[in-house]
C-alpha atoms as a PDB file:
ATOM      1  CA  UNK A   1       0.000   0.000   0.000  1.00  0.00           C
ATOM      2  CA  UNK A   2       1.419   3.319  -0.634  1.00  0.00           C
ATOM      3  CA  UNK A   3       2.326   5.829   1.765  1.00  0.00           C
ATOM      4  CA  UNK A   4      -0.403   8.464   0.632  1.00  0.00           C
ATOM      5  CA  UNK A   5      -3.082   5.602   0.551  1.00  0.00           C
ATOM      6  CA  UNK A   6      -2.059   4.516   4.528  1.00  0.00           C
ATOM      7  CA  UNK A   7      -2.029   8.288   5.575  1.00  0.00           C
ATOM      8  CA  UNK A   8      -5.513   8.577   4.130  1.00  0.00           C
ATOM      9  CA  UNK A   9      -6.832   5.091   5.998  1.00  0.00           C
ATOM     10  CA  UNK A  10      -5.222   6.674   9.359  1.00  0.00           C
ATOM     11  CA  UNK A  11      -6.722  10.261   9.002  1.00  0.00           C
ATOM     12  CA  UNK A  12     -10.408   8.097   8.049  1.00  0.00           C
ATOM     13  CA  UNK A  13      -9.815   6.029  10.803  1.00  0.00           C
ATOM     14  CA  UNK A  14      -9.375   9.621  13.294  1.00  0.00           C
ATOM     15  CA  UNK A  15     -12.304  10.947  12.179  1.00  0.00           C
ATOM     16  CA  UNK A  16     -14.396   8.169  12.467  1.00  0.00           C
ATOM     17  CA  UNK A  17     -13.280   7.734  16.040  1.00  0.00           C
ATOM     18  CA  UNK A  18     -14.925  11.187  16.863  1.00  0.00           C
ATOM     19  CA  UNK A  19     -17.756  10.989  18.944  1.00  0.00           C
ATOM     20  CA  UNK A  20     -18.825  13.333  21.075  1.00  0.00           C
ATOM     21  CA  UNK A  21     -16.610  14.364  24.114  1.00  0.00           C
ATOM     22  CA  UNK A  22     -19.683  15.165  26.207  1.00  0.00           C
ATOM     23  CA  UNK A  23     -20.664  11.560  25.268  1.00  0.00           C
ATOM     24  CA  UNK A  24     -18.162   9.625  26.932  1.00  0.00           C
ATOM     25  CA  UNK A  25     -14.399   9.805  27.886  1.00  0.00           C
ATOM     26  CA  UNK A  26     -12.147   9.698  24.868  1.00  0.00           C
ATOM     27  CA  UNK A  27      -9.897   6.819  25.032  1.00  0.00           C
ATOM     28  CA  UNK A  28      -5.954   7.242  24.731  1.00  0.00           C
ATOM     29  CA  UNK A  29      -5.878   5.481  20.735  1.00  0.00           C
ATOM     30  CA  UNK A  30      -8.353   8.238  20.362  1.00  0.00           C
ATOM     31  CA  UNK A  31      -6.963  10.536  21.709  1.00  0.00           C
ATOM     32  CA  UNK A  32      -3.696  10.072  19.528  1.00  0.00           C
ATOM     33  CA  UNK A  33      -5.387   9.960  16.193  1.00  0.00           C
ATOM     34  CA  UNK A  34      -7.378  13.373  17.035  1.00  0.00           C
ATOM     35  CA  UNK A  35      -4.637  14.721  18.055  1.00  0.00           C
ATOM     36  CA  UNK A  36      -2.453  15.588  14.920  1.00  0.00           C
ATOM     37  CA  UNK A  37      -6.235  17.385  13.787  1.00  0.00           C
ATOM     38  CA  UNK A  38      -6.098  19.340  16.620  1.00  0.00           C
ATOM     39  CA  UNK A  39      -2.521  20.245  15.716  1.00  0.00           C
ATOM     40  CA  UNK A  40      -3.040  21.204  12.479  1.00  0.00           C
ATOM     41  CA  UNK A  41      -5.963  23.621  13.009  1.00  0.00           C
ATOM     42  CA  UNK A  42      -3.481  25.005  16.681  1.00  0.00           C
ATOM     43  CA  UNK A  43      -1.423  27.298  13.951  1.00  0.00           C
ATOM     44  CA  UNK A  44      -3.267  31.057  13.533  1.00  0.00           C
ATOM     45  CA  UNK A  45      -1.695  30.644  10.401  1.00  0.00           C
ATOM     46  CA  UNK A  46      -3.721  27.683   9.239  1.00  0.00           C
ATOM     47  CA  UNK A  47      -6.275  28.340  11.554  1.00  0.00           C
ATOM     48  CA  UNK A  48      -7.029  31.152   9.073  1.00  0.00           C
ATOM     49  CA  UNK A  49      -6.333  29.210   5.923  1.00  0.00           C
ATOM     50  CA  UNK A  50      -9.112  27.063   6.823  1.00  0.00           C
ATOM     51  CA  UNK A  51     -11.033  30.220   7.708  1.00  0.00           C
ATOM     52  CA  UNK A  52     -10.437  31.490   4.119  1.00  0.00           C
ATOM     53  CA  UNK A  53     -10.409  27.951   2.506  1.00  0.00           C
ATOM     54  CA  UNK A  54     -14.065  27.501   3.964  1.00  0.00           C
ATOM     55  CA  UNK A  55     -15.386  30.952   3.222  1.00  0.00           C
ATOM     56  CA  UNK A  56     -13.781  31.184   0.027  1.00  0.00           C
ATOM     57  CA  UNK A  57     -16.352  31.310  -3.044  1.00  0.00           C
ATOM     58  CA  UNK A  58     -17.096  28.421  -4.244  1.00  0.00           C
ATOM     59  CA  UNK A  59     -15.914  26.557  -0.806  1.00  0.00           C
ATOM     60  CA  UNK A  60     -12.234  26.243  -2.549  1.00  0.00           C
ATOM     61  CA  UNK A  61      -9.337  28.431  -2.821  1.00  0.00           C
ATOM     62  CA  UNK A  62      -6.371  28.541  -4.820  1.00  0.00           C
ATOM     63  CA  UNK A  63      -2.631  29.362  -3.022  1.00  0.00           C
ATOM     64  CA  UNK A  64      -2.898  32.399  -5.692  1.00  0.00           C
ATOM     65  CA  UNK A  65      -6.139  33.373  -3.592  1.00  0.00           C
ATOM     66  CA  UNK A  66      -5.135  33.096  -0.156  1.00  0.00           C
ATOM     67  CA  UNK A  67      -1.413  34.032  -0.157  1.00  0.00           C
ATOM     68  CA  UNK A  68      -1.966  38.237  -0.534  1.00  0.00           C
ATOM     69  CA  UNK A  69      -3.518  37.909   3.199  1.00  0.00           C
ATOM     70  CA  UNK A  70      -0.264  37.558   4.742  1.00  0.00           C
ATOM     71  CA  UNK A  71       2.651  38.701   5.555  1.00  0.00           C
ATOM     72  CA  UNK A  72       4.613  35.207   4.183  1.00  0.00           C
ATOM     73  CA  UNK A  73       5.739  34.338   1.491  1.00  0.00           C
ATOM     74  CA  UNK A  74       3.583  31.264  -1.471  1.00  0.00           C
ATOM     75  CA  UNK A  75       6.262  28.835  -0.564  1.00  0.00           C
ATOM     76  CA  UNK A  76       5.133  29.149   3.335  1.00  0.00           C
ATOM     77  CA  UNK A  77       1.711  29.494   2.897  1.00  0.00           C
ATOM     78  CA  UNK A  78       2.258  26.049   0.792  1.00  0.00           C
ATOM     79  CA  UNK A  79       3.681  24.247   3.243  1.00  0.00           C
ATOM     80  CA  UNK A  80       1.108  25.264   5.572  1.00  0.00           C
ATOM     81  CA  UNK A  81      -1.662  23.834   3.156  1.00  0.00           C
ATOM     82  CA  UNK A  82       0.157  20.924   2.774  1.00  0.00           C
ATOM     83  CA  UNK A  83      -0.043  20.284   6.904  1.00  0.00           C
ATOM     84  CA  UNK A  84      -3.683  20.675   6.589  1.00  0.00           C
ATOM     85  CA  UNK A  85      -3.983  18.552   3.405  1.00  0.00           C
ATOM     86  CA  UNK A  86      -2.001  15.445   5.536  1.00  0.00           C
ATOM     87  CA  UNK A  87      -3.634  16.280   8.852  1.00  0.00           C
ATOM     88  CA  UNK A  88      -6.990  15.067   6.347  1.00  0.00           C
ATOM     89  CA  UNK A  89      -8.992  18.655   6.777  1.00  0.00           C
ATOM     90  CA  UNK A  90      -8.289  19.932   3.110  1.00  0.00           C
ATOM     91  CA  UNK A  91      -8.460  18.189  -0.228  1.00  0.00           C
ATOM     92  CA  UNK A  92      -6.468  19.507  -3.207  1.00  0.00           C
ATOM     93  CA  UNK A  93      -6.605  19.105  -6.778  1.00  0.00           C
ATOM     94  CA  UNK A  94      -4.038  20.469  -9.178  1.00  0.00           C
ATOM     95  CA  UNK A  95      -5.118  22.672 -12.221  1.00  0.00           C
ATOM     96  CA  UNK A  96      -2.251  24.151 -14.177  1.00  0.00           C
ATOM     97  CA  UNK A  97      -0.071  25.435 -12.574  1.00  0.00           C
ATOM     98  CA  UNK A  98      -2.159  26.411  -9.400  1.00  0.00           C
ATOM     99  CA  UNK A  99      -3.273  23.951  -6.655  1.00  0.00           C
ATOM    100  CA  UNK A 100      -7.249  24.275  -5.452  1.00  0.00           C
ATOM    101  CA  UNK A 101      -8.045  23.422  -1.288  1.00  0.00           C
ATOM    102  CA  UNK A 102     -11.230  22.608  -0.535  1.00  0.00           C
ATOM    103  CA  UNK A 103     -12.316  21.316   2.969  1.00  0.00           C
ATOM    104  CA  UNK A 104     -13.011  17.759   3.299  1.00  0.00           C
ATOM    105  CA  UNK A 105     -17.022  17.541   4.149  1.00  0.00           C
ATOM    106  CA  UNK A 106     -16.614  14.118   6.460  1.00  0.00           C
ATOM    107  CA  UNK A 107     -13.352  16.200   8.709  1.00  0.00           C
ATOM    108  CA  UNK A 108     -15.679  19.189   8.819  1.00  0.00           C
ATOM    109  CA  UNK A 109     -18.528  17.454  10.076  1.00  0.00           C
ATOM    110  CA  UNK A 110     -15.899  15.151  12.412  1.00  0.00           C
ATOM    111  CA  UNK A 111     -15.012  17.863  14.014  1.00  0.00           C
ATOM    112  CA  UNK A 112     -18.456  19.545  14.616  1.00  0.00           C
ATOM    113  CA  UNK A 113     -19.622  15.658  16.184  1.00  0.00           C
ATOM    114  CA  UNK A 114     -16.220  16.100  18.930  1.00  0.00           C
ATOM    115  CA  UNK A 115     -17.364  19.160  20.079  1.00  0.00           C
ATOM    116  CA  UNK A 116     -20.931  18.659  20.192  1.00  0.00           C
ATOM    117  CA  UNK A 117     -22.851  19.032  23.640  1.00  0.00           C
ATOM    118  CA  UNK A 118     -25.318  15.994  24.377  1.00  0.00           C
ATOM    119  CA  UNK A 119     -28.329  17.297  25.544  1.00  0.00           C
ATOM    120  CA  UNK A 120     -27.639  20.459  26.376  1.00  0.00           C
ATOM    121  CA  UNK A 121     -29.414  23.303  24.893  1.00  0.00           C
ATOM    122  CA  UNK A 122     -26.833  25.808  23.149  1.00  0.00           C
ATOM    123  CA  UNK A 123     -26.777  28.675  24.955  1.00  0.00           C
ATOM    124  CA  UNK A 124     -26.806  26.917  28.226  1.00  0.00           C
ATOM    125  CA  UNK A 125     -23.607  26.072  29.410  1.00  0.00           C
ATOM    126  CA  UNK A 126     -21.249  27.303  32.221  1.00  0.00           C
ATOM    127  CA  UNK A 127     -22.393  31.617  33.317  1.00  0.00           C
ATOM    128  CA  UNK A 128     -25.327  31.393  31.082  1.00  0.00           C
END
């Protein structure tokens, strides 16, 4: 199996770990494959990529779209991509020259599911 094709299977298997944490205590294996997910979005840097990635037009942005709202240079911005891309929250499809990101729908909704409250009401938790 190739390297891209085991990285995928782990990053499926993470997200279908994630059930709520209100639900029940997350175990350690869980734990460490929600982890590098966490780690990904813990960057302000790709915090806002995803940001811009998800609000983007369309729902996809090129590196030609997203690079003129910072302060870095395409080769950085790039690499930061490409951690989201391998963490499993982006997808990207070449086209020319430029490379598209568009948020995977199954991490996006993963992540939603982990930080879901069971059965309480939103507005209601702690000082409300």
């Amino acid at each position: 199996m190739s390297k891209s094709r085991t990285l995928l299977r782990v990053i499926d298997d993470a997200l279908a770990c994630c059930t709520p944490l209100s639900r029940e205590p997350m175990s350690e294996i869980q734990a460490n494959q929600v982890a590098p997910l966490l780690k990904a979005l813990a960057d302000p840097v790709r915090l806002r990529l995803m940001s811009m990635v998800l609000s983007h037009e369309g729902g996809e942005a090129c590196v030609c779209d997203l690079t003129p709202a910072f302060d870095l240079s395409q080769p950085t911005i790039s690499h930061h991509l490409k951690v989201l891309h391998e963490s499993g929250l982006l997808d990207r499809q070449k086209r020319g020259v430029w490379v598209y990101y568009q948020a995977r729908p199954e991490a996006m909704e993963a992540m939603v599911k982990l930080f879901e409250t069971v059965g309480v009401p939103i507005g209601a938790g702690a000082g409300a």
